[in-house]
C-alpha atoms as a PDB file:
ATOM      1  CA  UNK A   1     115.861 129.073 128.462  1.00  0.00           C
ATOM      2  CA  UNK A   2     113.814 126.002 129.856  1.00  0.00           C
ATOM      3  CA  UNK A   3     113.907 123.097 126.798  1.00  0.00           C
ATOM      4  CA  UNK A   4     110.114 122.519 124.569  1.00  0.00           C
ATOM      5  CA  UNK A   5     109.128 119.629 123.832  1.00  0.00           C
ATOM      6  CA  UNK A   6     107.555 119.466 120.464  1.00  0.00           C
ATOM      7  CA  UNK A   7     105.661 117.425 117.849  1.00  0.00           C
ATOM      8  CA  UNK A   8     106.399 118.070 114.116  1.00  0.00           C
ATOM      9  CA  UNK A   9     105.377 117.023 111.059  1.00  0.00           C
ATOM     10  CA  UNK A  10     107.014 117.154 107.266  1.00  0.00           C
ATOM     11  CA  UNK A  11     105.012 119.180 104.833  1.00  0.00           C
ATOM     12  CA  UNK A  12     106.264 121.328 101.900  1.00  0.00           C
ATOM     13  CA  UNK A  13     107.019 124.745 101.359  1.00  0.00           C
ATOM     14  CA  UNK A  14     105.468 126.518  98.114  1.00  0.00           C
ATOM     15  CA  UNK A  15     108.500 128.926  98.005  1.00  0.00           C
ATOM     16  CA  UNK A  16     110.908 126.694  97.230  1.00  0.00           C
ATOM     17  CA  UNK A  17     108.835 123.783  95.348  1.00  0.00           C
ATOM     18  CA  UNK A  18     106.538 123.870  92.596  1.00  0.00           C
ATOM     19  CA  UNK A  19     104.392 120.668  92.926  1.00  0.00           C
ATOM     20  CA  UNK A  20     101.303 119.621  91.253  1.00  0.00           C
ATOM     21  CA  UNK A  21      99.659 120.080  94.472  1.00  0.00           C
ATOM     22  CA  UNK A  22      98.853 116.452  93.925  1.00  0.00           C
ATOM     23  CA  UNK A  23     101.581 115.323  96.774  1.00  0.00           C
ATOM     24  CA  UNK A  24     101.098 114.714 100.089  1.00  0.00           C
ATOM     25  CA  UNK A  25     103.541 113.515 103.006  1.00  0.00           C
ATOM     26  CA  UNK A  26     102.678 109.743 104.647  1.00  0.00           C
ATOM     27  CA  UNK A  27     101.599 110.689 108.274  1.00  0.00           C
ATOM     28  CA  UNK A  28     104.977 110.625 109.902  1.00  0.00           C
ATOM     29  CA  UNK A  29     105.460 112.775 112.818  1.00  0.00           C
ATOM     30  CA  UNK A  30     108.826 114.136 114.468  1.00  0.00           C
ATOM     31  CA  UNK A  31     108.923 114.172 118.375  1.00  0.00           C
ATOM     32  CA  UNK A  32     111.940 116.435 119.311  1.00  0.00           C
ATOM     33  CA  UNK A  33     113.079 119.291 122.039  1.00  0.00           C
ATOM     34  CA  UNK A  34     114.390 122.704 121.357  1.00  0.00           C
ATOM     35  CA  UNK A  35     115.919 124.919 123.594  1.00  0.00           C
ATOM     36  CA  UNK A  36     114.497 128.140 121.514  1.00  0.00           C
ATOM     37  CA  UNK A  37     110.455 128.966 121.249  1.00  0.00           C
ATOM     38  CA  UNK A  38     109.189 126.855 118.824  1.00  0.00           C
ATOM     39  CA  UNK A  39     108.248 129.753 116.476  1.00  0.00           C
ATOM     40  CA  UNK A  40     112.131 130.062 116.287  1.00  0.00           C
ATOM     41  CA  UNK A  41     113.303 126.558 115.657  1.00  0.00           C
ATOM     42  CA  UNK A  42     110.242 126.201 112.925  1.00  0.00           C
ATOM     43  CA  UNK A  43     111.732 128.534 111.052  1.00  0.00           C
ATOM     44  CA  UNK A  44     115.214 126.857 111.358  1.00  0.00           C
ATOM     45  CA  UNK A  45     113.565 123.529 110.499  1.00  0.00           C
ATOM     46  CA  UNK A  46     111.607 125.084 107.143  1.00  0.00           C
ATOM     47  CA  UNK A  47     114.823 126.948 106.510  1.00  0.00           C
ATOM     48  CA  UNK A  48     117.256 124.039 106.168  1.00  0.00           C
ATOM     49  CA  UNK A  49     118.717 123.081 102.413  1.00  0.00           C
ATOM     50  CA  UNK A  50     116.319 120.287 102.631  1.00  0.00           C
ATOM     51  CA  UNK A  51     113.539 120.434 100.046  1.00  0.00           C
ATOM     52  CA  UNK A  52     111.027 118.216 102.769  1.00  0.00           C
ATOM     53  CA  UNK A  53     110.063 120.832 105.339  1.00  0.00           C
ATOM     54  CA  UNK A  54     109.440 120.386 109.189  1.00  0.00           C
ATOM     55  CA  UNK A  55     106.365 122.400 110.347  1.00  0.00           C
ATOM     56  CA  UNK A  56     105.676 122.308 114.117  1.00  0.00           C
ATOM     57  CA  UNK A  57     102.242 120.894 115.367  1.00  0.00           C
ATOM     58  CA  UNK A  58     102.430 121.017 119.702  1.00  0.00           C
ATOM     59  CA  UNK A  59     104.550 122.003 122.147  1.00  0.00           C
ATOM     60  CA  UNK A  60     104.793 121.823 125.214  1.00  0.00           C
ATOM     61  CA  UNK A  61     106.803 123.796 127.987  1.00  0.00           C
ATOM     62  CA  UNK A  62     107.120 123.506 132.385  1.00  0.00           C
ATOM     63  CA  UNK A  63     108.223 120.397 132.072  1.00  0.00           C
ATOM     64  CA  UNK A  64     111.503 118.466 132.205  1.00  0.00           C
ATOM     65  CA  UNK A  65     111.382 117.926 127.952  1.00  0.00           C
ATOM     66  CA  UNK A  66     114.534 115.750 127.676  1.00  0.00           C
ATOM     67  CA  UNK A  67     112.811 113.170 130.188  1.00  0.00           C
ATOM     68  CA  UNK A  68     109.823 113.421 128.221  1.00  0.00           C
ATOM     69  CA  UNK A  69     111.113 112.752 125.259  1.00  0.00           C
ATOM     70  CA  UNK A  70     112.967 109.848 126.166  1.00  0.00           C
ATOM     71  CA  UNK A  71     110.181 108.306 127.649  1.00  0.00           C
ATOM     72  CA  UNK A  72     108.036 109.415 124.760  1.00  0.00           C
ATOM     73  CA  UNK A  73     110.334 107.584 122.230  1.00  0.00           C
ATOM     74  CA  UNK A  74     110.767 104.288 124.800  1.00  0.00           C
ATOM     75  CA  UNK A  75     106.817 104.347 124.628  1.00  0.00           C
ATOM     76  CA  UNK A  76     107.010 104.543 120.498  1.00  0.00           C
ATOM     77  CA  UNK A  77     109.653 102.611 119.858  1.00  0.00           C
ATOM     78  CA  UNK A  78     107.929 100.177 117.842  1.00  0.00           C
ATOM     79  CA  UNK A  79     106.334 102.754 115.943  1.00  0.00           C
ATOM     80  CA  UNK A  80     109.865 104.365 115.024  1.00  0.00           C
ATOM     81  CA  UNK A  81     111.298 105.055 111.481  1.00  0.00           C
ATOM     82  CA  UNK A  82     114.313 106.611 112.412  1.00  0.00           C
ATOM     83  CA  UNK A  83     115.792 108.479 115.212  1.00  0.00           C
ATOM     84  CA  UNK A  84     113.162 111.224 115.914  1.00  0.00           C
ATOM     85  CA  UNK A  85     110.594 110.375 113.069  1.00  0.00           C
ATOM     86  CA  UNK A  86     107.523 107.546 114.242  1.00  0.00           C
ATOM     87  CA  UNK A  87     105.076 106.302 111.929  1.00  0.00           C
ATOM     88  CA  UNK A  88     101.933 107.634 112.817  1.00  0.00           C
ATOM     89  CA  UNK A  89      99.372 105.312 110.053  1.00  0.00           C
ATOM     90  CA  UNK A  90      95.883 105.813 112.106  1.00  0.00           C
ATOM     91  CA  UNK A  91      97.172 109.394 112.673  1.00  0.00           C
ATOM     92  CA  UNK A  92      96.332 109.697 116.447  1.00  0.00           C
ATOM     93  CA  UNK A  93      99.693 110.048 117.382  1.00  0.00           C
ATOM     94  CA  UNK A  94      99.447 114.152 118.558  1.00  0.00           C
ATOM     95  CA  UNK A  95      96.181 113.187 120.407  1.00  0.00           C
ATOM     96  CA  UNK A  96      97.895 110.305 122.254  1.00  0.00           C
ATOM     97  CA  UNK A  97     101.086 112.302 123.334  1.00  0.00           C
ATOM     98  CA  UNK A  98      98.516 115.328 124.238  1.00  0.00           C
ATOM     99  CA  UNK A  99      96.995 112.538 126.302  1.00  0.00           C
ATOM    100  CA  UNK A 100      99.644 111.626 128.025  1.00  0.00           C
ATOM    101  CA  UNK A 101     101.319 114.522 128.798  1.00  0.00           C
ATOM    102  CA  UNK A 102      97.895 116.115 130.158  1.00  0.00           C
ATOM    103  CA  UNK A 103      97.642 112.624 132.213  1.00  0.00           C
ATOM    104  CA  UNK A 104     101.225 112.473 133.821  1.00  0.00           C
ATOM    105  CA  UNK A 105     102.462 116.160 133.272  1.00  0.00           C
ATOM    106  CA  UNK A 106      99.474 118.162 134.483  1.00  0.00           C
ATOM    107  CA  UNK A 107     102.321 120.828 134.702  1.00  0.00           C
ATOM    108  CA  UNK A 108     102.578 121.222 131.020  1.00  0.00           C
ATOM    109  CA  UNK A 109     102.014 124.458 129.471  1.00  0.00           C
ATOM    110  CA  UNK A 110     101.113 124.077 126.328  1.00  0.00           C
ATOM    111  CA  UNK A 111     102.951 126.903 123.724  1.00  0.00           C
ATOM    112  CA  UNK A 112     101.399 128.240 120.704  1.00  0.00           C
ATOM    113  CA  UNK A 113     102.965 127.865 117.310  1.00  0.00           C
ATOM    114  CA  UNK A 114     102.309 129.490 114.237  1.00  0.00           C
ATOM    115  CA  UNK A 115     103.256 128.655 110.613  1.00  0.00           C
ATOM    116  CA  UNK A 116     104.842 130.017 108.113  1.00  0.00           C
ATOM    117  CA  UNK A 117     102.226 131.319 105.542  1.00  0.00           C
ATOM    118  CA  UNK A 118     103.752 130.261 102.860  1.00  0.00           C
ATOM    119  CA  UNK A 119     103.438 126.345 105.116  1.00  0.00           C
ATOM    120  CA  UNK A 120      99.727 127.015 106.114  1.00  0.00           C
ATOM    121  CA  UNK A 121      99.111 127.584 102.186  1.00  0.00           C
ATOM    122  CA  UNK A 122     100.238 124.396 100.893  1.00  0.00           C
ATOM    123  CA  UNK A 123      99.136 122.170 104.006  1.00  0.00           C
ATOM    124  CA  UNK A 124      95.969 123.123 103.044  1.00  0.00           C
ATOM    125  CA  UNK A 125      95.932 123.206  99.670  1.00  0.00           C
ATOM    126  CA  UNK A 126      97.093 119.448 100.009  1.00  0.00           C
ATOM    127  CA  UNK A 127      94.229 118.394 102.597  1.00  0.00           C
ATOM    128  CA  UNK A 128      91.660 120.212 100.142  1.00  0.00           C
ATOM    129  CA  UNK A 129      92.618 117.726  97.413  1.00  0.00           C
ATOM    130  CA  UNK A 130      93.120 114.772  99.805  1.00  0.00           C
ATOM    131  CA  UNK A 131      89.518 115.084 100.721  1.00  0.00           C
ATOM    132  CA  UNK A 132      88.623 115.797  97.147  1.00  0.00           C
ATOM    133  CA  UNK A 133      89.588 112.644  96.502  1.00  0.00           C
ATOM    134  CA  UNK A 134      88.469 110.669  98.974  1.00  0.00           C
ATOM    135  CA  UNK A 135      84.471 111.914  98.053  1.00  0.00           C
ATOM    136  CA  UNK A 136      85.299 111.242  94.401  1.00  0.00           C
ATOM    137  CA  UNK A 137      87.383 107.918  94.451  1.00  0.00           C
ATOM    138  CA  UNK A 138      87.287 106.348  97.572  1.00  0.00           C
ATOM    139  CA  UNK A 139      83.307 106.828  98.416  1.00  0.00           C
ATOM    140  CA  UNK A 140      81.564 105.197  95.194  1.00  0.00           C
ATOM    141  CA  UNK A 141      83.399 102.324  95.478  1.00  0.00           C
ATOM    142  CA  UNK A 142      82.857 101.635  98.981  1.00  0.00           C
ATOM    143  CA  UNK A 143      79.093 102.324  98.288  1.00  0.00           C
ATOM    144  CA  UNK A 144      79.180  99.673  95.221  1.00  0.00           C
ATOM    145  CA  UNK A 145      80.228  97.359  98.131  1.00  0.00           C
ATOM    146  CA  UNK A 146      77.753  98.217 100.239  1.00  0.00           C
ATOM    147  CA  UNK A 147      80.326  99.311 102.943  1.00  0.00           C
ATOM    148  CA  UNK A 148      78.877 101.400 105.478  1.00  0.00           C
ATOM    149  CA  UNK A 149      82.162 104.093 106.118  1.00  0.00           C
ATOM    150  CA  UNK A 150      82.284 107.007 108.703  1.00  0.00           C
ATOM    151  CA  UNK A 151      84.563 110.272 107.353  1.00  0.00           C
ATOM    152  CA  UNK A 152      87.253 110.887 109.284  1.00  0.00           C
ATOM    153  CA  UNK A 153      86.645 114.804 110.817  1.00  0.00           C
ATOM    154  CA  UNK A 154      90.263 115.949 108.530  1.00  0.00           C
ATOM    155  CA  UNK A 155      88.269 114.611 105.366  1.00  0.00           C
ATOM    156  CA  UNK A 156      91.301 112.391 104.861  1.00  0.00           C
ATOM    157  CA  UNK A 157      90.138 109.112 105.477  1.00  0.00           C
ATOM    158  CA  UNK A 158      87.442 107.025 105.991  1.00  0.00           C
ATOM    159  CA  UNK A 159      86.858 104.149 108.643  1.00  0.00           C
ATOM    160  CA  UNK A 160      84.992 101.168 108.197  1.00  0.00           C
ATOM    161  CA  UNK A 161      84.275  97.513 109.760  1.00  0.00           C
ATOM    162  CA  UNK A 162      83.860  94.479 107.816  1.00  0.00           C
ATOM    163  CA  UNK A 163      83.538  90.965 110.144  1.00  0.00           C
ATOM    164  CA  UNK A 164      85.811  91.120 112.911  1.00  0.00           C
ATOM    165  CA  UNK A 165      88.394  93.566 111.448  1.00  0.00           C
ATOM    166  CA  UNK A 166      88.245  97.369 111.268  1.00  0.00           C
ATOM    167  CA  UNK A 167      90.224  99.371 108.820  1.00  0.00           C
ATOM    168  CA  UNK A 168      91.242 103.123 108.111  1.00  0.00           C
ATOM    169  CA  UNK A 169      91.786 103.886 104.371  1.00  0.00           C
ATOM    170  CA  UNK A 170      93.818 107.379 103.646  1.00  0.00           C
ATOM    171  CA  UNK A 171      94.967 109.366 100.748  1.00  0.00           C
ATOM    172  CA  UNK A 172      98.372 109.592 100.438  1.00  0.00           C
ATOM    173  CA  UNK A 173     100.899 110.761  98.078  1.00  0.00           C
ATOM    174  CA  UNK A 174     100.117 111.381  94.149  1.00  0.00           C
ATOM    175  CA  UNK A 175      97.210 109.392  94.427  1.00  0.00           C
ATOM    176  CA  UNK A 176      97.893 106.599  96.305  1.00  0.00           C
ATOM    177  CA  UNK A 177      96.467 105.237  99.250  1.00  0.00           C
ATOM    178  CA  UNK A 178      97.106 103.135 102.380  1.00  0.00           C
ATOM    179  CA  UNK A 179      94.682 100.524 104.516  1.00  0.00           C
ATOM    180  CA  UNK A 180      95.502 100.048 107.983  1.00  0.00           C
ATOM    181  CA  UNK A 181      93.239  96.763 109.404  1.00  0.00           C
ATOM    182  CA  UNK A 182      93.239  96.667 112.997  1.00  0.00           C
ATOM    183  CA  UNK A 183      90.871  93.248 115.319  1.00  0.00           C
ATOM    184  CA  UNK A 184      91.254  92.418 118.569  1.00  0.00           C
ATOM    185  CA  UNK A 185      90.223  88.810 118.079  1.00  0.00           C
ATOM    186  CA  UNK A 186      91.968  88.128 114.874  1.00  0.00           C
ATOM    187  CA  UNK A 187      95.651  87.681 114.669  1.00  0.00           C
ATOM    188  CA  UNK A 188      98.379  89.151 112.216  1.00  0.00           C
ATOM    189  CA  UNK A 189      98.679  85.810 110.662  1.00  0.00           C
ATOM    190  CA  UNK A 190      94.992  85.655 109.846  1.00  0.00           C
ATOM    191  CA  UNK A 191      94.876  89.736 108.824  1.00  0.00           C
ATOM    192  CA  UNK A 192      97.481  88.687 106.387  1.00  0.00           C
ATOM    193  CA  UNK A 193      95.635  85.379 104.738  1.00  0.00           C
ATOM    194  CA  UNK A 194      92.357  87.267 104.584  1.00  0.00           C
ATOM    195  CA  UNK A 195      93.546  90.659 102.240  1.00  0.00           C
ATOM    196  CA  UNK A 196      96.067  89.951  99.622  1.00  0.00           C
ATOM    197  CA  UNK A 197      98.384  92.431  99.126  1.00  0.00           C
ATOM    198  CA  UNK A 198      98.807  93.395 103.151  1.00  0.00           C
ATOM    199  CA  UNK A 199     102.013  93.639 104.836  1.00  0.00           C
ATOM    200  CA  UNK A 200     102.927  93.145 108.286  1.00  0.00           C
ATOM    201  CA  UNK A 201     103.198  95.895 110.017  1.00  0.00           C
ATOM    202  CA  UNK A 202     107.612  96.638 110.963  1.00  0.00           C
ATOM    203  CA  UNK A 203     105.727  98.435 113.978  1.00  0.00           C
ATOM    204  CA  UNK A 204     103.229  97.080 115.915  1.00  0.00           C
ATOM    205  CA  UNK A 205     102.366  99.432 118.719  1.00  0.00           C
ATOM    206  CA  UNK A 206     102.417  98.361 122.223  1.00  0.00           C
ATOM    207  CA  UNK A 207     101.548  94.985 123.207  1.00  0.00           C
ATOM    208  CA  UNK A 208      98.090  95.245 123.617  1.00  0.00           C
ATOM    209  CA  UNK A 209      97.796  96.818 119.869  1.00  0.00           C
ATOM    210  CA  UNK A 210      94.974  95.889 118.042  1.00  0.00           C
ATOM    211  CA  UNK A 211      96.903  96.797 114.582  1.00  0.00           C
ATOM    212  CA  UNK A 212      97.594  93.933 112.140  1.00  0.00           C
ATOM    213  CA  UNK A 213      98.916  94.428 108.837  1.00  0.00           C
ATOM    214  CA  UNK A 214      98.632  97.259 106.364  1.00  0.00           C
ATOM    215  CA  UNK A 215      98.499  97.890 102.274  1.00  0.00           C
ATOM    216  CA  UNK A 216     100.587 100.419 102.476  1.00  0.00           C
ATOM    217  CA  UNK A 217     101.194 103.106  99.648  1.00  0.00           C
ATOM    218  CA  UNK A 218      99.265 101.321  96.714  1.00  0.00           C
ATOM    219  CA  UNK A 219      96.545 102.157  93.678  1.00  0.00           C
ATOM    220  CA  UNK A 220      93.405 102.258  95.153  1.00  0.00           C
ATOM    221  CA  UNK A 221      91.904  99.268  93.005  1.00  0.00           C
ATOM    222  CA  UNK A 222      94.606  96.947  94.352  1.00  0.00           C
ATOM    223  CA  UNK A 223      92.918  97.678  98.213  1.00  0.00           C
ATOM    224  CA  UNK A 224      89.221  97.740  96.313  1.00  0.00           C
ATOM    225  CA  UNK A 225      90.197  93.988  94.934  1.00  0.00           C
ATOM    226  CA  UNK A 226      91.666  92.594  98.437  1.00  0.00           C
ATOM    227  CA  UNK A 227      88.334  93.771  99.956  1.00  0.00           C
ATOM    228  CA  UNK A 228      85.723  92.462  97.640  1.00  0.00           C
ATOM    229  CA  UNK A 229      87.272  89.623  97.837  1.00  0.00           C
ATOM    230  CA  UNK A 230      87.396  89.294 101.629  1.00  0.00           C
ATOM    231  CA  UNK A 231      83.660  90.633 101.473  1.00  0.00           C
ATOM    232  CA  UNK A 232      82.629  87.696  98.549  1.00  0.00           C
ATOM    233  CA  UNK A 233      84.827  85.001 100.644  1.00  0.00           C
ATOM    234  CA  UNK A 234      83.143  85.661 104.020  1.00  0.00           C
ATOM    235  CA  UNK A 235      79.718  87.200 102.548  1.00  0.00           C
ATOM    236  CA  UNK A 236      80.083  90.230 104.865  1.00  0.00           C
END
């Protein structure tokens, strides 16, 4: 059988966990083949001894998926955690391999995947409270600061400009949250120096990335602080 190429994510299964419903994966993705339909290998991926489980996303047939892969993971290097798994922070990752593959592998048949119900259950249960949370938390305070915010379509994020930097804040796990600052005309040096608490980011995209730092994985009032005080410093 002709390889797939597919794009996976980590979620968790209700069957074997019983979580507050309060947790939520950071957006890492998987980019892997399989020899088997992707139905088949999703089940082999949620069935493994692992409590974190794999559920499939896209994939993608009619092509040659070991060359695509390669490339795919030459292209994402920077952006890789380890061995198949790439950080995926803005979460545009699926759009920008869909991209590409509909770009330079017109050829591509795309092949449909369905989850696990047990999988579809708790994704959504999770992405439910994430958005919960950003209306309740997240929007007051940005509203106290006068920050005008677009909602990200999922309802987990919102995305905002202050000066020359723009930023994506996102819900992550038990209640924390993570601020990726992206400017094309201010350096990582200068993204740093301006938000306390940011971190420079281990992967920086491709060259022409416009992503600068990040505050990754944190209480929401420590990103609240490091932007009021950018705003008060730079009366923005």
């Amino acid at each position: 059988m002709q390889n797939t190429l597919y794009i996976a994510e980590p979620v968790f299964s209700e069957k074997l966990q019983n979580f507050d419903g309060e947790a939520a994966f950071p957006p890492i993705k998987k980019i892997g083949i399989t020899t088997d339909l992707p139905d088949r290998r999703e089940k082999e991926l949620l069935g493994t001894l692992s409590p974190v489980k794999i559920s499939i996303v896209k994939a993608w047939t009619g092509i040659d998926a070991r060359k695509v892969e390669s490339m795919l993971h030459t292209i994402l290097d920077n952006s890789r955690l380890d061995g198949e798994y790439f950080w995926d922070g803005n979460e545009t990752l699926v759009d920008a391999v869909t991209d590409f593959i509909g770009a330079y592998h017109p050829e591509a048949m795309e092949v449909g995947v369905s989850d696990e119900a047990d999988v579809a259950a708790a994704t959504e249960a999770v992405q439910k409270k994430n958005s919960k949370r950003i209306y309740t938390e997240v929007i007051p305070k940005l509203d106290e600061l006068s920050i005008k915010y677009h909602i990200t379509k999922s309802g987990k994020g919102v995305r905002f400009k202050l000066g020359e930097y723009s930023f994506y804040l996102g819900g992550k796990t038990a209640g924390r949250y993570s601020l990726t600052i992206w400017s094309r005309n201010k350096s990582t040096e200068d993204a740093l120096a301006d938000f306390q608490h940011s971190q420079e980011l281990s992967a920086n995209g491709s060259d022409d990335s416009s992503r600068r730092a990040r505050i990754p994985m944190s209480n929401l009032q420590l990103i609240l602080d490091s932007l009021t005080e950018y705003v008060q410093q730079h009366d923005v």
